[in-house]
Structure formats: structure tokens, C-alpha cells
C-alpha atoms as a PDB file:
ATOM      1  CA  UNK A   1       0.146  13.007 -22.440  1.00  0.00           C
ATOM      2  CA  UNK A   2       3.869  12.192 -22.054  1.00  0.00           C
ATOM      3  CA  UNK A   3       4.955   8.966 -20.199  1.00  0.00           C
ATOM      4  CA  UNK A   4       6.959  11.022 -18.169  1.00  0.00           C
ATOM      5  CA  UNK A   5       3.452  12.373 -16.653  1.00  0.00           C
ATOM      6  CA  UNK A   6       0.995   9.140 -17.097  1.00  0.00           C
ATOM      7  CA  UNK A   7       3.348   6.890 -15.115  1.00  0.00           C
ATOM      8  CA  UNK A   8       3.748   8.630 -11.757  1.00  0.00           C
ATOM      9  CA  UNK A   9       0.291   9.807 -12.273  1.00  0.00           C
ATOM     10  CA  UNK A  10      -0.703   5.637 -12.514  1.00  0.00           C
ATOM     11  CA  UNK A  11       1.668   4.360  -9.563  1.00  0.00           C
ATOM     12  CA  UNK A  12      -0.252   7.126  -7.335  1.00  0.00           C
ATOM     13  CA  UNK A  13      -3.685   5.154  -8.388  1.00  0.00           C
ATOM     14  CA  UNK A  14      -2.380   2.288  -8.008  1.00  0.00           C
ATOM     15  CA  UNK A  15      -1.030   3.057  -4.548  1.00  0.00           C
ATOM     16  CA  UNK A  16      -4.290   4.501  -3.526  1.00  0.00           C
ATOM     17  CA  UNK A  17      -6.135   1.163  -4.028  1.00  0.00           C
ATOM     18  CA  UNK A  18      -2.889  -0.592  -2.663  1.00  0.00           C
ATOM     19  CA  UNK A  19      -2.750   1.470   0.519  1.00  0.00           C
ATOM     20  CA  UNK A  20      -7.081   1.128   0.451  1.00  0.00           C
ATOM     21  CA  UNK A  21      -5.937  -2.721   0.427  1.00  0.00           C
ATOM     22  CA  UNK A  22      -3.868  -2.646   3.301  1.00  0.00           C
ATOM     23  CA  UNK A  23      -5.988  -0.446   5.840  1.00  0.00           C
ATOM     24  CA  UNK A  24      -9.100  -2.130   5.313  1.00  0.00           C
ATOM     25  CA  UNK A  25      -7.421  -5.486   5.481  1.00  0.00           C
ATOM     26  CA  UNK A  26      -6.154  -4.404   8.707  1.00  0.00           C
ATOM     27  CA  UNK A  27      -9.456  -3.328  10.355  1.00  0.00           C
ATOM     28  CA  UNK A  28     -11.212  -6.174   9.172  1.00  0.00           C
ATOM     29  CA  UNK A  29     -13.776  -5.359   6.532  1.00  0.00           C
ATOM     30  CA  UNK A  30     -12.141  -7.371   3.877  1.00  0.00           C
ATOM     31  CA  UNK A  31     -11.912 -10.190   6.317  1.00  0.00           C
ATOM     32  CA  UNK A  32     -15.836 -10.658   5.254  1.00  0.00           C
ATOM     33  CA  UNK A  33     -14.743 -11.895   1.656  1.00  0.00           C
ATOM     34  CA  UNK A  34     -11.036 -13.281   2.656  1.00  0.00           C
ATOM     35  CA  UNK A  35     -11.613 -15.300   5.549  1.00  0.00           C
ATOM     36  CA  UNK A  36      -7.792 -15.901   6.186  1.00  0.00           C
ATOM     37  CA  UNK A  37      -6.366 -12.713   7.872  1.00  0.00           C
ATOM     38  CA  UNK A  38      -3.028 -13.433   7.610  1.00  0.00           C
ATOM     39  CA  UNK A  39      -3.510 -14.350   3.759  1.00  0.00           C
ATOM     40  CA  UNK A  40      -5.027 -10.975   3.777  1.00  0.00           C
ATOM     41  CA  UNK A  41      -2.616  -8.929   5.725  1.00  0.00           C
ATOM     42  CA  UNK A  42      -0.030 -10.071   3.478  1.00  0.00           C
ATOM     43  CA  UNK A  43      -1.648  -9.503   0.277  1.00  0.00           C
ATOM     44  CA  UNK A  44      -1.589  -6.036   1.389  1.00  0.00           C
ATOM     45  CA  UNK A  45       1.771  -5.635   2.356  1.00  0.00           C
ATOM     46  CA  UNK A  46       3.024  -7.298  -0.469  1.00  0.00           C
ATOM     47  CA  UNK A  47       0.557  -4.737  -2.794  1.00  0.00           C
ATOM     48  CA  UNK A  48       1.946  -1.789  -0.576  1.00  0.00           C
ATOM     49  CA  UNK A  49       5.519  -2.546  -1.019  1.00  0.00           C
ATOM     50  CA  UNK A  50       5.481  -2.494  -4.589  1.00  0.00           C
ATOM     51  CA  UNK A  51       3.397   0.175  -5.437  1.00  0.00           C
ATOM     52  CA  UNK A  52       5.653   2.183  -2.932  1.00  0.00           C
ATOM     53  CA  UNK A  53       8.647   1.142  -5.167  1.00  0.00           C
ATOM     54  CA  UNK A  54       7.034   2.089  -8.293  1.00  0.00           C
ATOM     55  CA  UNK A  55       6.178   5.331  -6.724  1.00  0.00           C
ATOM     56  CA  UNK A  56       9.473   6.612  -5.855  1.00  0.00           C
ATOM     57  CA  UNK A  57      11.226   5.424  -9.098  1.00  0.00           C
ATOM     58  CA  UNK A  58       8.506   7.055 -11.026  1.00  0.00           C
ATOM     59  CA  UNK A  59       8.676  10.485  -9.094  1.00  0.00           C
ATOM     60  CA  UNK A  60      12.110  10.671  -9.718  1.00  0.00           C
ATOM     61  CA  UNK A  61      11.575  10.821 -13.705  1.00  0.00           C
ATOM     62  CA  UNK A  62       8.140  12.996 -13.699  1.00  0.00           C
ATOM     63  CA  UNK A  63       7.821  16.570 -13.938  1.00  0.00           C
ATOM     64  CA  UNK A  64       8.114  18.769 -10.356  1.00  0.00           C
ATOM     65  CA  UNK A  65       4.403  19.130  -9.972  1.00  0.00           C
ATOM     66  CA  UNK A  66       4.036  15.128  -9.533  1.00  0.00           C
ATOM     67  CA  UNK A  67       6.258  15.248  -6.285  1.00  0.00           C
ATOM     68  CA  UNK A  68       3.241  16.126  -4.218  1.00  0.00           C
ATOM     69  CA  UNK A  69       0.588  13.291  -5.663  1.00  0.00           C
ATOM     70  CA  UNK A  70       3.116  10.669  -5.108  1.00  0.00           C
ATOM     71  CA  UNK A  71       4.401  12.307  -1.790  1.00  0.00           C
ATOM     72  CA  UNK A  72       0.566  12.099  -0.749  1.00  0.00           C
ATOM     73  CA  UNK A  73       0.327   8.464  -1.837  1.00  0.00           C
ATOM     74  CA  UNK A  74       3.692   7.257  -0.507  1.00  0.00           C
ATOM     75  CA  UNK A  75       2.292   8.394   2.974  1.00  0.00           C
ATOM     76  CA  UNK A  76      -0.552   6.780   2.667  1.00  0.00           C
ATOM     77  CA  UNK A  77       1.165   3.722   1.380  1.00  0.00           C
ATOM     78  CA  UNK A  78       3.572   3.967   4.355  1.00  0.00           C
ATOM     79  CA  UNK A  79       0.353   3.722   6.445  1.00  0.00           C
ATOM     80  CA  UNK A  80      -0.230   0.575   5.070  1.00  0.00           C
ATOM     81  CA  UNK A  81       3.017  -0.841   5.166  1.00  0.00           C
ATOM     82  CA  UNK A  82       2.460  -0.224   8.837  1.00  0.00           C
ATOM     83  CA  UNK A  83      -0.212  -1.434  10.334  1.00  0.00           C
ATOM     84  CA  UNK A  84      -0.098  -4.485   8.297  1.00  0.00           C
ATOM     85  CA  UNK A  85       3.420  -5.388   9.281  1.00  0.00           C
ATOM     86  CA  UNK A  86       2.440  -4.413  13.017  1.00  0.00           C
ATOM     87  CA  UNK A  87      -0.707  -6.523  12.776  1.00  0.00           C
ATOM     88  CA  UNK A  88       1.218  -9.284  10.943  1.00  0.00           C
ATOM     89  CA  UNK A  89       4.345  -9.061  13.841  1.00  0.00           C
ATOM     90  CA  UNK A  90       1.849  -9.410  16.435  1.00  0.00           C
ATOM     91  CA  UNK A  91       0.042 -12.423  14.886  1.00  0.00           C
ATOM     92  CA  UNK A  92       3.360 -14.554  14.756  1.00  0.00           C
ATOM     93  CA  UNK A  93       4.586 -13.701  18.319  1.00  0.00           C
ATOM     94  CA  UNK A  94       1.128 -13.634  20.055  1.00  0.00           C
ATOM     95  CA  UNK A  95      -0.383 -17.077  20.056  1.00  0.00           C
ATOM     96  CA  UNK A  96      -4.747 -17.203  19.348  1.00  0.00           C
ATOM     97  CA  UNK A  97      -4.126 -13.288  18.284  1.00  0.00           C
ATOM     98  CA  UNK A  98      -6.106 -13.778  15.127  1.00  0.00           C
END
């Protein structure tokens, strides 16, 4: 395969587990294994944001038919980018909130 195909095809993996990162951090089931939810909220958003950035530079080069992979994965990694930033927001201004 051309790189022109593997790499968007990669950044949409890699934003799947990303965006997996961030929701579940959010709802708490990762919070089992990381006991620190902010550390945990932030690993996602940090994971989100890049693979969101890799995304659209990648779907820019790749062939038409890769728009709508990446198009599904950059919503789903908007999702993320959401609710941990909301959950994140809320933690700073709302004392005991974790």
C-alpha cells in the first residue's frame, strides 16, 4: 500500500483508541487502574488532541475515499476532546468535584 493510504488509515486507529481513552476516562472505568482522575482526564485530552491533528493533516494528503474514516474518527475524537475538557473545567472551578 501507498503511504498516501496507510497514514490516514493509522491516525483513524490511533484516534479510535485515543477517543476510547478519553470517554472511558471520563465515565470512570479507567479510574479502576489510574486512581488520579485528573491525571487521567488529561492523558486523554492530551491523546485526543494529537491524534485529531494527525487526522486532519493526514486527510488532506490521502485519497477521497479516506475523508469519511477520518471524518468518522475526528467526531469521535471531538467527543473526547469534550467531555474531558468539560469534566476537567468543572474539576478546577468546583471545589471536592472529584
Amino acid at each position: 500500500m501507498r503511504t498516501e493510504v496507510v497514514r490516514p488509515l493509522s491516525w483513524c486507529v490511533i484516534g479510535i483508541i485515543a477517543s476510547w481513552v478519553a470517554v472511558m476516562g471520563s465515565v470512570g472505568t479507567l479510574y479502576r487502574y489510574f486512581p488520579n482522575e485528573p491525571l487521567t482526564l488529561t492523558f486523554g485530552l492530551a491523546l485526543t488532541v494529537i491524534s485529531l491533528i494527525g487526522i486532519v493533516r493526514s486527510a488532506r494528503r490521502g485519497p477521497w475515499w479516506c475523508l469519511i474514516p477520518t471524518t468518522v474518527v475526528a467526531i469521535a475524537a471531538t467527543i473526547g476532546i469534550i467531555t474531558d475538557s468539560t469534566l476537567l473545567l468543572l474539576g478546577l472551578t468546583i471545589s471536592g468535584f472529584y
